[in-house]
C-alpha atoms as a PDB file:
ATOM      1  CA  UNK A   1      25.405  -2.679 -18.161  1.00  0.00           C
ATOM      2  CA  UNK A   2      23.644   0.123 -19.213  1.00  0.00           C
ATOM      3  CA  UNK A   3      20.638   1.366 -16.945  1.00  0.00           C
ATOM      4  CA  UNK A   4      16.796   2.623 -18.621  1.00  0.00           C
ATOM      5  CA  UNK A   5      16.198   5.738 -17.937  1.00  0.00           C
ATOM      6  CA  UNK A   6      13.206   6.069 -14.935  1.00  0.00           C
ATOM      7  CA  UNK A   7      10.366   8.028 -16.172  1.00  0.00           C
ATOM      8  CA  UNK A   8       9.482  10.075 -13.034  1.00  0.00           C
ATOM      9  CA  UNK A   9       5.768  10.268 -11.799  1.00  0.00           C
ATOM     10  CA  UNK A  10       4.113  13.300 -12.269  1.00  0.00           C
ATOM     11  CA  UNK A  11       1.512  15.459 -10.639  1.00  0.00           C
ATOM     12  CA  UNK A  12      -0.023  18.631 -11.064  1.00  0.00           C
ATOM     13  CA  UNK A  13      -2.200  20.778  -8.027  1.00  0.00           C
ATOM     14  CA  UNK A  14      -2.585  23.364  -6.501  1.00  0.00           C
ATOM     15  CA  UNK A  15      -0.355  25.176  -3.568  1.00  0.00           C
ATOM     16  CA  UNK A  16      -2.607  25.478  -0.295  1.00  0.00           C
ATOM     17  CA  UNK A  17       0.493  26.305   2.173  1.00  0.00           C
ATOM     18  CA  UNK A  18       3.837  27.779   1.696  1.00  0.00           C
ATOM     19  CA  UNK A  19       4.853  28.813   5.663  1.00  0.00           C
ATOM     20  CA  UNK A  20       7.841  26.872   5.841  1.00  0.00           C
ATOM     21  CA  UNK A  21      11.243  27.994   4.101  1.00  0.00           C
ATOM     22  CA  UNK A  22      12.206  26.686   0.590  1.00  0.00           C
ATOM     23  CA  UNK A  23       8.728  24.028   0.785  1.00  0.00           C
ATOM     24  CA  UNK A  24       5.481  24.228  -0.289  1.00  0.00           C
ATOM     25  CA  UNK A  25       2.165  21.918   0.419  1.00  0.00           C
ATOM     26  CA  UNK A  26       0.277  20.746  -2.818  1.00  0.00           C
ATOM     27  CA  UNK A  27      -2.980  19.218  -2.989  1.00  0.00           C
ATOM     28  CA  UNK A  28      -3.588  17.241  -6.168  1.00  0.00           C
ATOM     29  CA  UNK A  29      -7.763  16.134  -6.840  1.00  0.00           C
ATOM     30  CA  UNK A  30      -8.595  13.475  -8.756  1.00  0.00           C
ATOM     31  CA  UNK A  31     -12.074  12.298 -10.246  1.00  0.00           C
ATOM     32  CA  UNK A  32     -12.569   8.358  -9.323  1.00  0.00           C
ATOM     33  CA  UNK A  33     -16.169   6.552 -10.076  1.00  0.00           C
ATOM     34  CA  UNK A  34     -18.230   5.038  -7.070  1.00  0.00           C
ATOM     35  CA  UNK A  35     -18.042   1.250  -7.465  1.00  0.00           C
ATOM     36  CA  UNK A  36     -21.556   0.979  -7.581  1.00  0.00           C
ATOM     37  CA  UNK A  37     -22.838   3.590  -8.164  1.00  0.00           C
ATOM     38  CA  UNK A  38     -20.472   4.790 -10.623  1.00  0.00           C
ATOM     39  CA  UNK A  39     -21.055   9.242  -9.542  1.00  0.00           C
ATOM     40  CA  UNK A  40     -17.807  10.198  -9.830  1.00  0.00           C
ATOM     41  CA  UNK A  41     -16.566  11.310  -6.188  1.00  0.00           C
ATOM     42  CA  UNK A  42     -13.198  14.062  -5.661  1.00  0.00           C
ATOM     43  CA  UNK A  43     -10.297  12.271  -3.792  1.00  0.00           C
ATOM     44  CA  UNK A  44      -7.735  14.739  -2.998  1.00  0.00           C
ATOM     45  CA  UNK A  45      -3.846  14.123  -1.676  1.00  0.00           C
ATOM     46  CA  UNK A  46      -1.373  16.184   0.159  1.00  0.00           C
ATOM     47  CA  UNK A  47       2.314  16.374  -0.949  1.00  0.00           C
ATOM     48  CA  UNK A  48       5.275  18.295   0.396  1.00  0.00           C
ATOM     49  CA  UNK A  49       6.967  19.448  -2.447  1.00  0.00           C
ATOM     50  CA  UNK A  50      10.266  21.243  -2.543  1.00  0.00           C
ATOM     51  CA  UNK A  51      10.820  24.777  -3.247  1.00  0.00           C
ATOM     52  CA  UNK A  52      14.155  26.108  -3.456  1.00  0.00           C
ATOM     53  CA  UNK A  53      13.338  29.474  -4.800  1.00  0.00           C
ATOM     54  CA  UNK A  54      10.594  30.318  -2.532  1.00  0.00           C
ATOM     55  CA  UNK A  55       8.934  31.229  -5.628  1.00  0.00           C
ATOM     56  CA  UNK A  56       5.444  29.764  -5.100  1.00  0.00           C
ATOM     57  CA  UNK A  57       2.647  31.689  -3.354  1.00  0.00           C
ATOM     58  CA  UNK A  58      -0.447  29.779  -2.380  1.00  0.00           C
ATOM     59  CA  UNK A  59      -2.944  29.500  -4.855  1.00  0.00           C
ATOM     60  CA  UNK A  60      -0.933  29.148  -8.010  1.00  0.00           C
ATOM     61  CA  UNK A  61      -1.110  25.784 -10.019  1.00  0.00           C
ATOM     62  CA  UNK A  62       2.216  23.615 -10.519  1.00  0.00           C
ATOM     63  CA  UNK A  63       4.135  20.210 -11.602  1.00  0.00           C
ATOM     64  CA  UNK A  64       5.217  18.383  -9.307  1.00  0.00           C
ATOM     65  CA  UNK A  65       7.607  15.344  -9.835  1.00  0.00           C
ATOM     66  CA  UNK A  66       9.162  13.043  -7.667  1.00  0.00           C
ATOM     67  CA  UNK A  67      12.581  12.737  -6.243  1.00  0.00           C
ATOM     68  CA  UNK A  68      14.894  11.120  -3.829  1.00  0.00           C
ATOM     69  CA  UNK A  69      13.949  11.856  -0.375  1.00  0.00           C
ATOM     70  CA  UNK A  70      14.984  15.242   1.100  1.00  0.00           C
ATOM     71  CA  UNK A  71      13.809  15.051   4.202  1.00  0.00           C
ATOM     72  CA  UNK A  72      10.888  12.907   6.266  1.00  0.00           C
ATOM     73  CA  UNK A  73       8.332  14.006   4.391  1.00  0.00           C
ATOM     74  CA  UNK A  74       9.602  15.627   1.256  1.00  0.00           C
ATOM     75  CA  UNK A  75       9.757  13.193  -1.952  1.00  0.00           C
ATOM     76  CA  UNK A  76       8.609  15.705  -4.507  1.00  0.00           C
ATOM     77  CA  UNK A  77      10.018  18.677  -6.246  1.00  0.00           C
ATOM     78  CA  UNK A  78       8.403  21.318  -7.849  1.00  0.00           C
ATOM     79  CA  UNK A  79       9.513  21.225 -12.305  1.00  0.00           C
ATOM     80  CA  UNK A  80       7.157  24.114 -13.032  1.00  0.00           C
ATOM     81  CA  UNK A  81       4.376  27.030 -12.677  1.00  0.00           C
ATOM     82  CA  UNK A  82       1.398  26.173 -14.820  1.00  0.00           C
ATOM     83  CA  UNK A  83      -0.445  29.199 -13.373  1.00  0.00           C
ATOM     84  CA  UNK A  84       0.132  32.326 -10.867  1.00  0.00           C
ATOM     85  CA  UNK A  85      -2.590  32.808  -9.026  1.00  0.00           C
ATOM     86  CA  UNK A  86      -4.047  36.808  -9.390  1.00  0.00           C
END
């Protein structure tokens, strides 16, 4: 029996905290129409994404993807950089 492979969600934001050691908070936005109105209106989420590296710095624009859980609130990872913030 051979198993599909999972395509893993995706997300990409921007890093508001990174206190804590080898984790970082991202906040993803998203653009979703008023049902009647139809103005578009900004819904934004807060992950906890993990950082092994400690190589984000708040401000700077990543990937996140999701993972098995690492701890209570941690079930995403960080895959990439898009863009340091200067």
């Amino acid at each position: 029996m051979a198993e599909a492979k999972r395509n893993k969600k995706t997300r990409e934001g921007v890093v508001i905290s990174n206190k804590m050691d080898k984790s970082v908070v991202v906040k993803t936005e998203q653009l979703v129409p008023h049902k009647l109105y139809g103005k578009f209106i900004r819904r934004h989420v807060k992950y906890m994404a993990d950082d092994p590296d400690n190589s984000c710095n708040i401000g700077d624009r990543v990937m996140i993807e999701e993972c098995r859980p690492l701890s209570k609130n941690k079930r995403w990872r960080i895959r990439s950089i898009v863009e340091k913030f200067v």
